[in-house]
N, C-alpha and C. Protein backbone atom coordinates (compact mmCIF):
# COMPACT_ATOMS: atom_id res chain seq x y z
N UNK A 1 0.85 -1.18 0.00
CA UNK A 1 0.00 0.00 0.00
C UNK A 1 0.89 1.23 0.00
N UNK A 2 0.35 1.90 -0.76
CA UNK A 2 1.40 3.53 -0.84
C UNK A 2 0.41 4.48 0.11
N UNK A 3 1.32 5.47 0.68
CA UNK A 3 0.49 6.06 1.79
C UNK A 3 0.75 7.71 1.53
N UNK A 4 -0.21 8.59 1.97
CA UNK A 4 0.28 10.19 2.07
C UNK A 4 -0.11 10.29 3.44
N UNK A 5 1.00 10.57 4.31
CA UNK A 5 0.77 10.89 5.79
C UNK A 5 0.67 11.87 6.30
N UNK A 6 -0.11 12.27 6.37
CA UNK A 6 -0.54 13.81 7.52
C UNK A 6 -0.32 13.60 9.16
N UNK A 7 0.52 14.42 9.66
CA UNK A 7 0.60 14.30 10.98
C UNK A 7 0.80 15.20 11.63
N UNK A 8 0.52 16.07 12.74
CA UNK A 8 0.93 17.00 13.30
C UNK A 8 2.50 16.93 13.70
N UNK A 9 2.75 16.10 14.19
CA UNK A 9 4.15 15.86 15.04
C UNK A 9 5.31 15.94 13.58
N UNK A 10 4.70 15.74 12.37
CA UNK A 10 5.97 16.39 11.09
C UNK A 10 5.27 17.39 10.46
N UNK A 11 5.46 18.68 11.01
CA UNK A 11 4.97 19.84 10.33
C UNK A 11 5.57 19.83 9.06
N UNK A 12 4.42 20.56 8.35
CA UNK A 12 4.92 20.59 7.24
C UNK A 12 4.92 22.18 6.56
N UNK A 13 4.90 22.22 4.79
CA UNK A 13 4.52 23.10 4.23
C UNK A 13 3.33 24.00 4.48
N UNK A 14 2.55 22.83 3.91
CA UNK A 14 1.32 22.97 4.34
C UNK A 14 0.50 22.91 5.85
N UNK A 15 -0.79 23.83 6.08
CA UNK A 15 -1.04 23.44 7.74
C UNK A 15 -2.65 22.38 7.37
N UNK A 16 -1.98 20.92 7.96
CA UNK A 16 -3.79 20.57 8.45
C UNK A 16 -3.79 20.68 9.89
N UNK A 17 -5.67 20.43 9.36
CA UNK A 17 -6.02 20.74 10.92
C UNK A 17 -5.78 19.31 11.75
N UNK A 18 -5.73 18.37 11.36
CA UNK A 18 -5.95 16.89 12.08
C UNK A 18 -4.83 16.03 11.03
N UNK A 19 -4.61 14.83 11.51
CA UNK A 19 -3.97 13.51 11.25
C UNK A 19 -4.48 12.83 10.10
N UNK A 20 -4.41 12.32 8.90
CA UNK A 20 -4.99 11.86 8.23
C UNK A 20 -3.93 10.79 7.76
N UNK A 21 -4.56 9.60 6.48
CA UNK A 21 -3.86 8.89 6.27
C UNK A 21 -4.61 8.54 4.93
N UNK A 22 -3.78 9.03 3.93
CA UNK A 22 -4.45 8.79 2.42
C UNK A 22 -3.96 7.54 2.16
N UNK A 23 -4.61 6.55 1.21
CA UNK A 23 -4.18 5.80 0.26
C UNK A 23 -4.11 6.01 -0.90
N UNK A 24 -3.25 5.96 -1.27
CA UNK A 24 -2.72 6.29 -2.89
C UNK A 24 -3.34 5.09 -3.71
N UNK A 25 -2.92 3.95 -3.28
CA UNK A 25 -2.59 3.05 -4.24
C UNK A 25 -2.19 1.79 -3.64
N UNK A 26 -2.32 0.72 -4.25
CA UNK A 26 -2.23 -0.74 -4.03
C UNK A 26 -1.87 -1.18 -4.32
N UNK A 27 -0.60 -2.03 -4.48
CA UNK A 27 0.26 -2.63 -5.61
C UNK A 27 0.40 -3.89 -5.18
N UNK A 28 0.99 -5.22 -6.42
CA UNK A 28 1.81 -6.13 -6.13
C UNK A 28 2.80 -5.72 -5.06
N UNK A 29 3.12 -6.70 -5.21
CA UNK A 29 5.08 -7.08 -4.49
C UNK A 29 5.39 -7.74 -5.47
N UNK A 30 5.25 -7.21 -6.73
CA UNK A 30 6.44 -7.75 -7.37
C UNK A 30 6.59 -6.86 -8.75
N UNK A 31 8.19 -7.31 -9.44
CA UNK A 31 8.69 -6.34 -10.42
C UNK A 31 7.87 -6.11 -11.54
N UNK A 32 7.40 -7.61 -11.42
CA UNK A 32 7.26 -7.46 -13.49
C UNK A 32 5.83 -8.47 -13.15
N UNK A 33 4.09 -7.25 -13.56
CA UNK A 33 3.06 -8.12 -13.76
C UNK A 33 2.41 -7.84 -15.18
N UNK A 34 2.56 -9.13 -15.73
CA UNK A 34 2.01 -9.46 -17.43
C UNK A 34 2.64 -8.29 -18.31
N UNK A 35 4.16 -8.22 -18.22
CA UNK A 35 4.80 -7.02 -18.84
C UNK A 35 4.92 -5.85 -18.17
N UNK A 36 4.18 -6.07 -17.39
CA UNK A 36 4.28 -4.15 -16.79
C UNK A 36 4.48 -4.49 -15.65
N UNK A 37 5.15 -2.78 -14.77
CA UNK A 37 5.10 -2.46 -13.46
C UNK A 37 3.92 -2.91 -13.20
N UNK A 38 2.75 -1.97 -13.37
CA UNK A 38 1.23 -1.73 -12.24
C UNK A 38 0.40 -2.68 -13.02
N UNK A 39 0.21 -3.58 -12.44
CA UNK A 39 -1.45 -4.17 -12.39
C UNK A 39 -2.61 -3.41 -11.99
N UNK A 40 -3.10 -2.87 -12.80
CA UNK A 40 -4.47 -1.66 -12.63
C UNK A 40 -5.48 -2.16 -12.41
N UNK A 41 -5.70 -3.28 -12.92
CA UNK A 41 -7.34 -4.18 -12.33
C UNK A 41 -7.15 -4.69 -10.66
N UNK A 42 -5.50 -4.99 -10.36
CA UNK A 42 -5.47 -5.37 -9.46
C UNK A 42 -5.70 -4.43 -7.91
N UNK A 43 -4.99 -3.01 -8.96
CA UNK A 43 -5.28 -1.81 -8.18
C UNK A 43 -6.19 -1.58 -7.34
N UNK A 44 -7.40 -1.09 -9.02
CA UNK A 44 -8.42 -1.08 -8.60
C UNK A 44 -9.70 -1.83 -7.58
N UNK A 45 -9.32 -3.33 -7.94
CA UNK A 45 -9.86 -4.19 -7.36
C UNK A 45 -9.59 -4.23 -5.73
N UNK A 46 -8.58 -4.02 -5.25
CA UNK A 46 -8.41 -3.90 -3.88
C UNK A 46 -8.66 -2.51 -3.24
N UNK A 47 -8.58 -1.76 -4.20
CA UNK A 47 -9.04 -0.18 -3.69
C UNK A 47 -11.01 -0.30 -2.87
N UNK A 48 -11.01 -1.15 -3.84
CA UNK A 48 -12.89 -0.99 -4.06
C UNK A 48 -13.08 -1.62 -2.37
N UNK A 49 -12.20 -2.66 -2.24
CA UNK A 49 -12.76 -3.71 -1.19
C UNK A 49 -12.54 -2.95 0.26
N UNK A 50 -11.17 -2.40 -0.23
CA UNK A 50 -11.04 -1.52 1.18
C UNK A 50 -11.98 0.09 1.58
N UNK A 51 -12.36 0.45 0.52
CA UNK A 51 -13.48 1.67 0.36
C UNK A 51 -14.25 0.98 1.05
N UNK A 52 -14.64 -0.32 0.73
CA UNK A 52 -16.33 -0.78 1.36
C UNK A 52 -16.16 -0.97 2.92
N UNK A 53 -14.65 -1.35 3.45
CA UNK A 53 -14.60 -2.10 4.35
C UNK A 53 -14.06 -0.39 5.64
N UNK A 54 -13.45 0.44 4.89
CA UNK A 54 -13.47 2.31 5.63
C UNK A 54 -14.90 2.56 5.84
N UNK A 55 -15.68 2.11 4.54
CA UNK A 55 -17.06 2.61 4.90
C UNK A 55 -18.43 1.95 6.03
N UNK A 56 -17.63 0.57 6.19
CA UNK A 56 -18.43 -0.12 6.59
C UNK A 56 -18.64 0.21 8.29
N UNK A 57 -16.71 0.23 8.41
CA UNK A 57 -16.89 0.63 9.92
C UNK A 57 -16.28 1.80 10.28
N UNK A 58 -16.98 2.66 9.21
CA UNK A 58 -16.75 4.49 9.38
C UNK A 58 -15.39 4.58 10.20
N UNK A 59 -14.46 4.84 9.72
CA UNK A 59 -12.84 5.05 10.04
C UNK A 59 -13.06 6.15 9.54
N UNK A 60 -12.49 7.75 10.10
CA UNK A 60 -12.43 8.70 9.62
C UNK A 60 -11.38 8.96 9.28
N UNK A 61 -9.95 8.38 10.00
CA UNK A 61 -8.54 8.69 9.95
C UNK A 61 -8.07 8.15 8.56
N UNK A 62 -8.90 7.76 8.06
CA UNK A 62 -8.26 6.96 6.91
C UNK A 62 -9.12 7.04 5.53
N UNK A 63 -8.77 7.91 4.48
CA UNK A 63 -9.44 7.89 3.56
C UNK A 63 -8.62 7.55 2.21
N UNK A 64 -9.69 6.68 1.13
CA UNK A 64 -8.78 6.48 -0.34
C UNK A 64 -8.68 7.51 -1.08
N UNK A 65 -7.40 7.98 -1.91
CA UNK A 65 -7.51 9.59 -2.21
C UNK A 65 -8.48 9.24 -3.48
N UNK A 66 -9.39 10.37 -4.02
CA UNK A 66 -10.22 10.21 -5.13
C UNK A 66 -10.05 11.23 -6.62
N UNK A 67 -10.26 10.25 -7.80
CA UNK A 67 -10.06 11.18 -8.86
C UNK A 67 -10.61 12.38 -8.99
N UNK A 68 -10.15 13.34 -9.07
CA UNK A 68 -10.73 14.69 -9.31
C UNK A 68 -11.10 15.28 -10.31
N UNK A 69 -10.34 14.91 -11.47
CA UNK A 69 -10.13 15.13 -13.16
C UNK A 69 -10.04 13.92 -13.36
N UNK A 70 -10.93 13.48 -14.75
CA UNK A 70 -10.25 12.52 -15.95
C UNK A 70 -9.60 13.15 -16.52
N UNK A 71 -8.78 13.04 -17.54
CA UNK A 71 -8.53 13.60 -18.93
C UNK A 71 -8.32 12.80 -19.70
N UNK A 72 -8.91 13.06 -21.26
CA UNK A 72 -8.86 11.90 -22.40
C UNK A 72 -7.63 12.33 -23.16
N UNK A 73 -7.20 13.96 -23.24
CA UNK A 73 -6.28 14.32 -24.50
C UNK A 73 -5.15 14.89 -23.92
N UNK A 74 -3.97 15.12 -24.54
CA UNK A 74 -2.85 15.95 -24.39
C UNK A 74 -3.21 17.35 -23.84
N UNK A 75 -4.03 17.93 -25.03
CA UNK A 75 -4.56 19.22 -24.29
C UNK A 75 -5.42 19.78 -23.32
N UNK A 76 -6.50 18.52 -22.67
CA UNK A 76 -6.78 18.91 -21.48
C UNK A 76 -5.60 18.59 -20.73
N UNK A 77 -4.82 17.42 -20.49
CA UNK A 77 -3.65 17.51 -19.45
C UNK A 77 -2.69 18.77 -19.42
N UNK A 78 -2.51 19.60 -20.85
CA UNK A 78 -1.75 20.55 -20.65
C UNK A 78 -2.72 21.68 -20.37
N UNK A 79 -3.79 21.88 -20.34
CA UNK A 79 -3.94 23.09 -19.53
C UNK A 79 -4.25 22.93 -18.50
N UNK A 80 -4.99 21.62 -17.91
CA UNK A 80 -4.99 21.52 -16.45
C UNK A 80 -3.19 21.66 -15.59
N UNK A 81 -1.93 21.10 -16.07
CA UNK A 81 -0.57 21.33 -15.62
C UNK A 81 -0.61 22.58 -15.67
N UNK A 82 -1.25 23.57 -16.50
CA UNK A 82 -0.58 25.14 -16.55
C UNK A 82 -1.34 25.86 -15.55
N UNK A 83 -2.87 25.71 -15.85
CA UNK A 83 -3.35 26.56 -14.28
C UNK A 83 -2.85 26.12 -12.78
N UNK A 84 -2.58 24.71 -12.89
CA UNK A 84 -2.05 24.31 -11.67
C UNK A 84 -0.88 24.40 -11.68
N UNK A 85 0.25 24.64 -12.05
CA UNK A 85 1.48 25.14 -12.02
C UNK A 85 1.60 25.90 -12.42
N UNK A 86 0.75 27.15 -12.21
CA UNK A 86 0.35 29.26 -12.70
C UNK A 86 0.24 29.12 -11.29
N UNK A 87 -0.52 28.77 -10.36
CA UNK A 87 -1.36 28.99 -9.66
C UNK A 87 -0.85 29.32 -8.42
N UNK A 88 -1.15 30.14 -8.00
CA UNK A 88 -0.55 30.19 -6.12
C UNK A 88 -1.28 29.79 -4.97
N UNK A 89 -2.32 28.86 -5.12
CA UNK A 89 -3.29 28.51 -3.83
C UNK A 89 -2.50 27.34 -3.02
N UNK A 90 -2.88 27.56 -2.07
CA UNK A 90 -2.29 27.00 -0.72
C UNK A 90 -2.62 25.59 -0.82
N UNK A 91 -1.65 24.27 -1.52
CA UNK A 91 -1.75 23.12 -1.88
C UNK A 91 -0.64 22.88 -2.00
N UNK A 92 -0.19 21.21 -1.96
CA UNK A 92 1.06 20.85 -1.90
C UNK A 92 1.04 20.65 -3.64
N UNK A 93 0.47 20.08 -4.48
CA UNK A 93 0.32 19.96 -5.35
C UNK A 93 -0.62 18.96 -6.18
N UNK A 94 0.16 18.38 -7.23
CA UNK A 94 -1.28 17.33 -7.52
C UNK A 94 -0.53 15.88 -8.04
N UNK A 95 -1.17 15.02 -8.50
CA UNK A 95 -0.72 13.44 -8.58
C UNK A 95 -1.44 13.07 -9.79
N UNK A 96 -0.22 12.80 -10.81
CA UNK A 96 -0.98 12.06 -12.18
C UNK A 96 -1.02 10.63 -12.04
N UNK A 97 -1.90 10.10 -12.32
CA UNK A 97 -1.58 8.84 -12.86
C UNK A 97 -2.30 8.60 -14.27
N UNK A 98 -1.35 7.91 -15.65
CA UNK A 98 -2.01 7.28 -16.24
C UNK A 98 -2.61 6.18 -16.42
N UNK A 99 -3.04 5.61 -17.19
CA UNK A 99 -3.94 4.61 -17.63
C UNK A 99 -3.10 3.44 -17.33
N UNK A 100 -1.67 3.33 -17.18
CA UNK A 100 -1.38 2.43 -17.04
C UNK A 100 -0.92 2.11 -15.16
N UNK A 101 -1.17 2.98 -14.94
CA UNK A 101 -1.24 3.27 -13.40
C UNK A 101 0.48 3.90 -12.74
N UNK A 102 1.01 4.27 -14.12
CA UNK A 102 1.54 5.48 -12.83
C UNK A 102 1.89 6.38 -12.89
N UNK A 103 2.58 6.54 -11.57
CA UNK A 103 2.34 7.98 -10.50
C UNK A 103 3.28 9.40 -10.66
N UNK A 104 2.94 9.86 -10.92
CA UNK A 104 3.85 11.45 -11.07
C UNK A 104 3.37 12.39 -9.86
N UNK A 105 4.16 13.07 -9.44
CA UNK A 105 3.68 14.17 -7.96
C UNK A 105 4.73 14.99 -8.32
N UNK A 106 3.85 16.71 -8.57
CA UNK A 106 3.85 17.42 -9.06
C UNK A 106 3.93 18.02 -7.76
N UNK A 107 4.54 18.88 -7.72
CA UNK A 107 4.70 20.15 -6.64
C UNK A 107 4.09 21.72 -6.97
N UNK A 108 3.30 22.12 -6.31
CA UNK A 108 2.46 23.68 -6.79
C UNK A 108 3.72 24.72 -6.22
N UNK A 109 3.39 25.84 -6.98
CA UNK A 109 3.94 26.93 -6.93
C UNK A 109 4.42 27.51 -5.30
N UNK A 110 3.03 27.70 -4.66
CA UNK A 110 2.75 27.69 -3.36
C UNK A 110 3.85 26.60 -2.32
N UNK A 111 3.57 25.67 -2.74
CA UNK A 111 4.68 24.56 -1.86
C UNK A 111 6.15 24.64 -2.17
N UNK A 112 6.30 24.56 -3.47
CA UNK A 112 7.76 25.15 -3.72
C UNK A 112 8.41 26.54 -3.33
N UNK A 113 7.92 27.37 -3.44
CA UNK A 113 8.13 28.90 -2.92
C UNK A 113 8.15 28.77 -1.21
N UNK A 114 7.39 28.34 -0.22
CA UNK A 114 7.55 27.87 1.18
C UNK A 114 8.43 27.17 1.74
N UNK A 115 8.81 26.13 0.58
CA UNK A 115 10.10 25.08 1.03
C UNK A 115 11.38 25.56 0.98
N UNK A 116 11.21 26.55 -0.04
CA UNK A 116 12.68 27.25 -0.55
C UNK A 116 12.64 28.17 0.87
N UNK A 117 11.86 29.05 1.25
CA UNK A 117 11.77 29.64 2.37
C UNK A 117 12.48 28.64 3.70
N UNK A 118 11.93 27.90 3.59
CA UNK A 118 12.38 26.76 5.32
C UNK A 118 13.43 26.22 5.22
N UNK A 119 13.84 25.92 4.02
CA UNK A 119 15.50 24.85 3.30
C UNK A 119 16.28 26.06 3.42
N UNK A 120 15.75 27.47 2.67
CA UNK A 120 17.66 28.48 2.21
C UNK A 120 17.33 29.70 3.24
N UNK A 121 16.27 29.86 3.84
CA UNK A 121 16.13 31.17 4.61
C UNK A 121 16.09 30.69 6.14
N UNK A 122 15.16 29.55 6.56
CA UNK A 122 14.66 29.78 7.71
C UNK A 122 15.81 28.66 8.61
N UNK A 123 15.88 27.37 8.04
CA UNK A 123 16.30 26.56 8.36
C UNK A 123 18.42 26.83 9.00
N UNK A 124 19.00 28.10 7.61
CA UNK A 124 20.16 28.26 7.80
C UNK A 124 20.42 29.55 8.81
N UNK A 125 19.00 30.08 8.75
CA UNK A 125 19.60 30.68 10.08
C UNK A 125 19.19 30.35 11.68
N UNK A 126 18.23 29.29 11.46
CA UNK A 126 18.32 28.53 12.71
C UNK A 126 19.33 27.88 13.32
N UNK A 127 20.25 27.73 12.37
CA UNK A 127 21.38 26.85 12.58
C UNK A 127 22.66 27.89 12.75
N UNK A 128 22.74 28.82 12.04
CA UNK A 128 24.38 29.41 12.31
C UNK A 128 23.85 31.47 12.67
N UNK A 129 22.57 31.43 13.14
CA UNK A 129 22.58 32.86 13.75
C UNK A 129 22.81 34.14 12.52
N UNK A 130 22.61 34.07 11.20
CA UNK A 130 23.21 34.94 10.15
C UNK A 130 22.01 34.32 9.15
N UNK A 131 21.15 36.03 9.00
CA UNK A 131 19.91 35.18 8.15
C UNK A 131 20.49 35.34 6.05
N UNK A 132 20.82 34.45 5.96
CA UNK A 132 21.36 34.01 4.12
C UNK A 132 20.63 34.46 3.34
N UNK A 133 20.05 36.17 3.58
CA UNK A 133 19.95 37.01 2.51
C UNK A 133 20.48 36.30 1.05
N UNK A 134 21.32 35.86 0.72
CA UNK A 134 22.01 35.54 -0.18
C UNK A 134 21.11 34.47 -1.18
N UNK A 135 20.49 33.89 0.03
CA UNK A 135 19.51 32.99 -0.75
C UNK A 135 18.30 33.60 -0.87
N UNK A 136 17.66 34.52 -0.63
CA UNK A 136 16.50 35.05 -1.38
C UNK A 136 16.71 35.01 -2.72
N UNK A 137 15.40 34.94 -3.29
CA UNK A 137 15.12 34.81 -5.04
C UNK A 137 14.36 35.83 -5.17
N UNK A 138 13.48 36.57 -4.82
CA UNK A 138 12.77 37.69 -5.30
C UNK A 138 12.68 38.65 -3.54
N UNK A 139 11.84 39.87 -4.09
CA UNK A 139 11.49 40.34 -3.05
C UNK A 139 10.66 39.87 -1.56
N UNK A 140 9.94 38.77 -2.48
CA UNK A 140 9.20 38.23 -1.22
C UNK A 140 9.81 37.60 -0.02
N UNK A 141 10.77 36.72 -0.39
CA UNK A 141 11.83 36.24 -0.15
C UNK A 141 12.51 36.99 1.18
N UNK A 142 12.74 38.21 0.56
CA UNK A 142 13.73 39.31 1.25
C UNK A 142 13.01 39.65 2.24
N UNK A 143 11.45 40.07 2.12
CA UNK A 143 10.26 40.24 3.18
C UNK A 143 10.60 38.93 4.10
N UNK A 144 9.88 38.04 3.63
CA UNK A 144 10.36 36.87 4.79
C UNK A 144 11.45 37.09 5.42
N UNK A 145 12.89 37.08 4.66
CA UNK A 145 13.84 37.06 5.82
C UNK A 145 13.88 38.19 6.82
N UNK A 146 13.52 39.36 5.99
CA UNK A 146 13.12 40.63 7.17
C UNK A 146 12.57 40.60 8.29
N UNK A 147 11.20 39.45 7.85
CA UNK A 147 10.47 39.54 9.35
C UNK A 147 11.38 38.83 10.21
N UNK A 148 12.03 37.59 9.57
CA UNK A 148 12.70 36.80 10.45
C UNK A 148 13.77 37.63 11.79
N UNK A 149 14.28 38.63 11.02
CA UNK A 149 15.00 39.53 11.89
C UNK A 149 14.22 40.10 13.09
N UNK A 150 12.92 40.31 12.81
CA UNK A 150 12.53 41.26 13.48
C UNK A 150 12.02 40.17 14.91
N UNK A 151 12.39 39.11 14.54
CA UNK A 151 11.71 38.14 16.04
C UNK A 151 13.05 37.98 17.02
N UNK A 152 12.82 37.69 18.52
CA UNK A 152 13.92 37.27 19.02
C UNK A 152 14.80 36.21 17.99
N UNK A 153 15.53 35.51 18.30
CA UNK A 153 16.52 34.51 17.69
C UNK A 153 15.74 33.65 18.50
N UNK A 154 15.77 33.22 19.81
CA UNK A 154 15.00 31.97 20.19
C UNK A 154 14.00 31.41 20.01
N UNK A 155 13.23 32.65 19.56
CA UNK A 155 11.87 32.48 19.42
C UNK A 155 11.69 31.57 17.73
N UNK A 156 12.78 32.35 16.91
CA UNK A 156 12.45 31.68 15.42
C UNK A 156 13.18 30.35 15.52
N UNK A 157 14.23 29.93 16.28
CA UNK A 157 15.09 28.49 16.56
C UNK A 157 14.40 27.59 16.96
N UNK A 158 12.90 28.26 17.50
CA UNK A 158 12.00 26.99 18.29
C UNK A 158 10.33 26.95 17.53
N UNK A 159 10.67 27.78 16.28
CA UNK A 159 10.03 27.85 15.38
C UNK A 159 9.66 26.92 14.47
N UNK A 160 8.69 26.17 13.95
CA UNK A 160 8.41 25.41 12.38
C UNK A 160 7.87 26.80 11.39
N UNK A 161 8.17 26.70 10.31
CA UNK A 161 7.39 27.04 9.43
C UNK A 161 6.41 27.66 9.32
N UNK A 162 5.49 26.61 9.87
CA UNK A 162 4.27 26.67 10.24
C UNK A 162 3.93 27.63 11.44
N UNK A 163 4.77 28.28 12.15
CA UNK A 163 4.58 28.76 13.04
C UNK A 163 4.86 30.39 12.70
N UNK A 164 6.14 30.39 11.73
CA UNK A 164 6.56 31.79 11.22
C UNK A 164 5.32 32.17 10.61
N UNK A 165 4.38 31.57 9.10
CA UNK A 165 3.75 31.61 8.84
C UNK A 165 2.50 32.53 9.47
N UNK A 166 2.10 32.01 10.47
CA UNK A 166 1.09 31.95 11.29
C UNK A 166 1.06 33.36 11.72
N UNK A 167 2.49 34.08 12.72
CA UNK A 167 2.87 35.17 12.98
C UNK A 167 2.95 36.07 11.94
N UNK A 168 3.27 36.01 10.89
CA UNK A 168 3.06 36.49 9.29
C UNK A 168 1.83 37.16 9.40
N UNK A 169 0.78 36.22 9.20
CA UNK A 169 -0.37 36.14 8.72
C UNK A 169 -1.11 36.80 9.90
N UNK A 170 -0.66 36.39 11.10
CA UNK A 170 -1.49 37.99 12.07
C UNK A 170 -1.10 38.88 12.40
N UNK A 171 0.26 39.49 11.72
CA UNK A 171 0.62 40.75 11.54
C UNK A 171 -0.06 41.33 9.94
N UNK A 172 -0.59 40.84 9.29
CA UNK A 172 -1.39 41.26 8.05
C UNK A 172 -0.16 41.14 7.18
N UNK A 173 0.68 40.22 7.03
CA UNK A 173 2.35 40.01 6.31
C UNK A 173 2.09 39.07 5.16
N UNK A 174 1.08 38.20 5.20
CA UNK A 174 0.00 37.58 4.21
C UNK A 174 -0.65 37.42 3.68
């Protein structure tokens, strides 16, 4: 079983409110079925049984993730990739799979721009006291590290992300 884990205790990019536990997907254990990686009937077929069996005895912590889009052509897939990689809404990103069952994970604008924040801004000056201006990429960037200055040092060292964020966002910095 392939899993997407939500947990409080590994903050992340993104903020949930609660614990969750997606299923992606269902696979063999093994390399090679009837020519291919993914067995898709087999996929599907165990997806279905375990849907009935979440639903049966209402598990909330645990849901199968669900298609959101089909697409039949090249050009719906390329303009659905362009608004969703244009886009700046607060999402980690999105997950292709084709027809033959597999998986691509795509990262949004929003999640990449935050990570670069916590990896080259937030993270290096938690660690050596000197905020790496150097690594800003645009102005926004430079804003973030600004505010960072403007907090004690202990206060941002005992900081997630998720927490700078937060202080951001109720100073009207968001």
């Amino acid at each position: 079983m392939m899993f997407e884990v939500i947990s409080q205790e590994d903050t992340h990019i993104i903020k949930y409110d609660q614990d969750h536990l997606y299923v992606l997907d269902m696979i063999q254990n093994t390399l090679d079925v009837n020519g291919k990686h993914i067995d898709v009937s087999f996929s599907r077929e165990r997806l279905a049984e375990l849907d009935s069996i979440l639903k049966k005895y209402d598990i909330p912590l645990i849901s199968i993730v669900k298609t959101i889009q089909l697409v039949n052509t090249m050009g719906e897939l390329e303009t659905i990739m362009n608004e969703e990689l244009n886009s700046f809404h607060e999402s980690e990103g999105f997950v292709l799979v084709d027809s033959n069952g597999f998986m691509t994970k795509f990262k949004g604008p929003y999640y990449n721009t935050w990570k670069h924040r916590r990896n080259r801004i937030l993270e290096p000056y938690q660690q050596n006291g000197k905020i790496p201006y150097e690594n800003c990429k645009n102005e926004d960037d430079k804003k973030f590290a600004d505010f960072l200055s403007t907090l004690e040092y202990d206060v941002v060292c005992k900081s997630t992300l998720l927490n700078i964020k937060e202080m951001m966002e109720s100073k009207g910095l968001l």
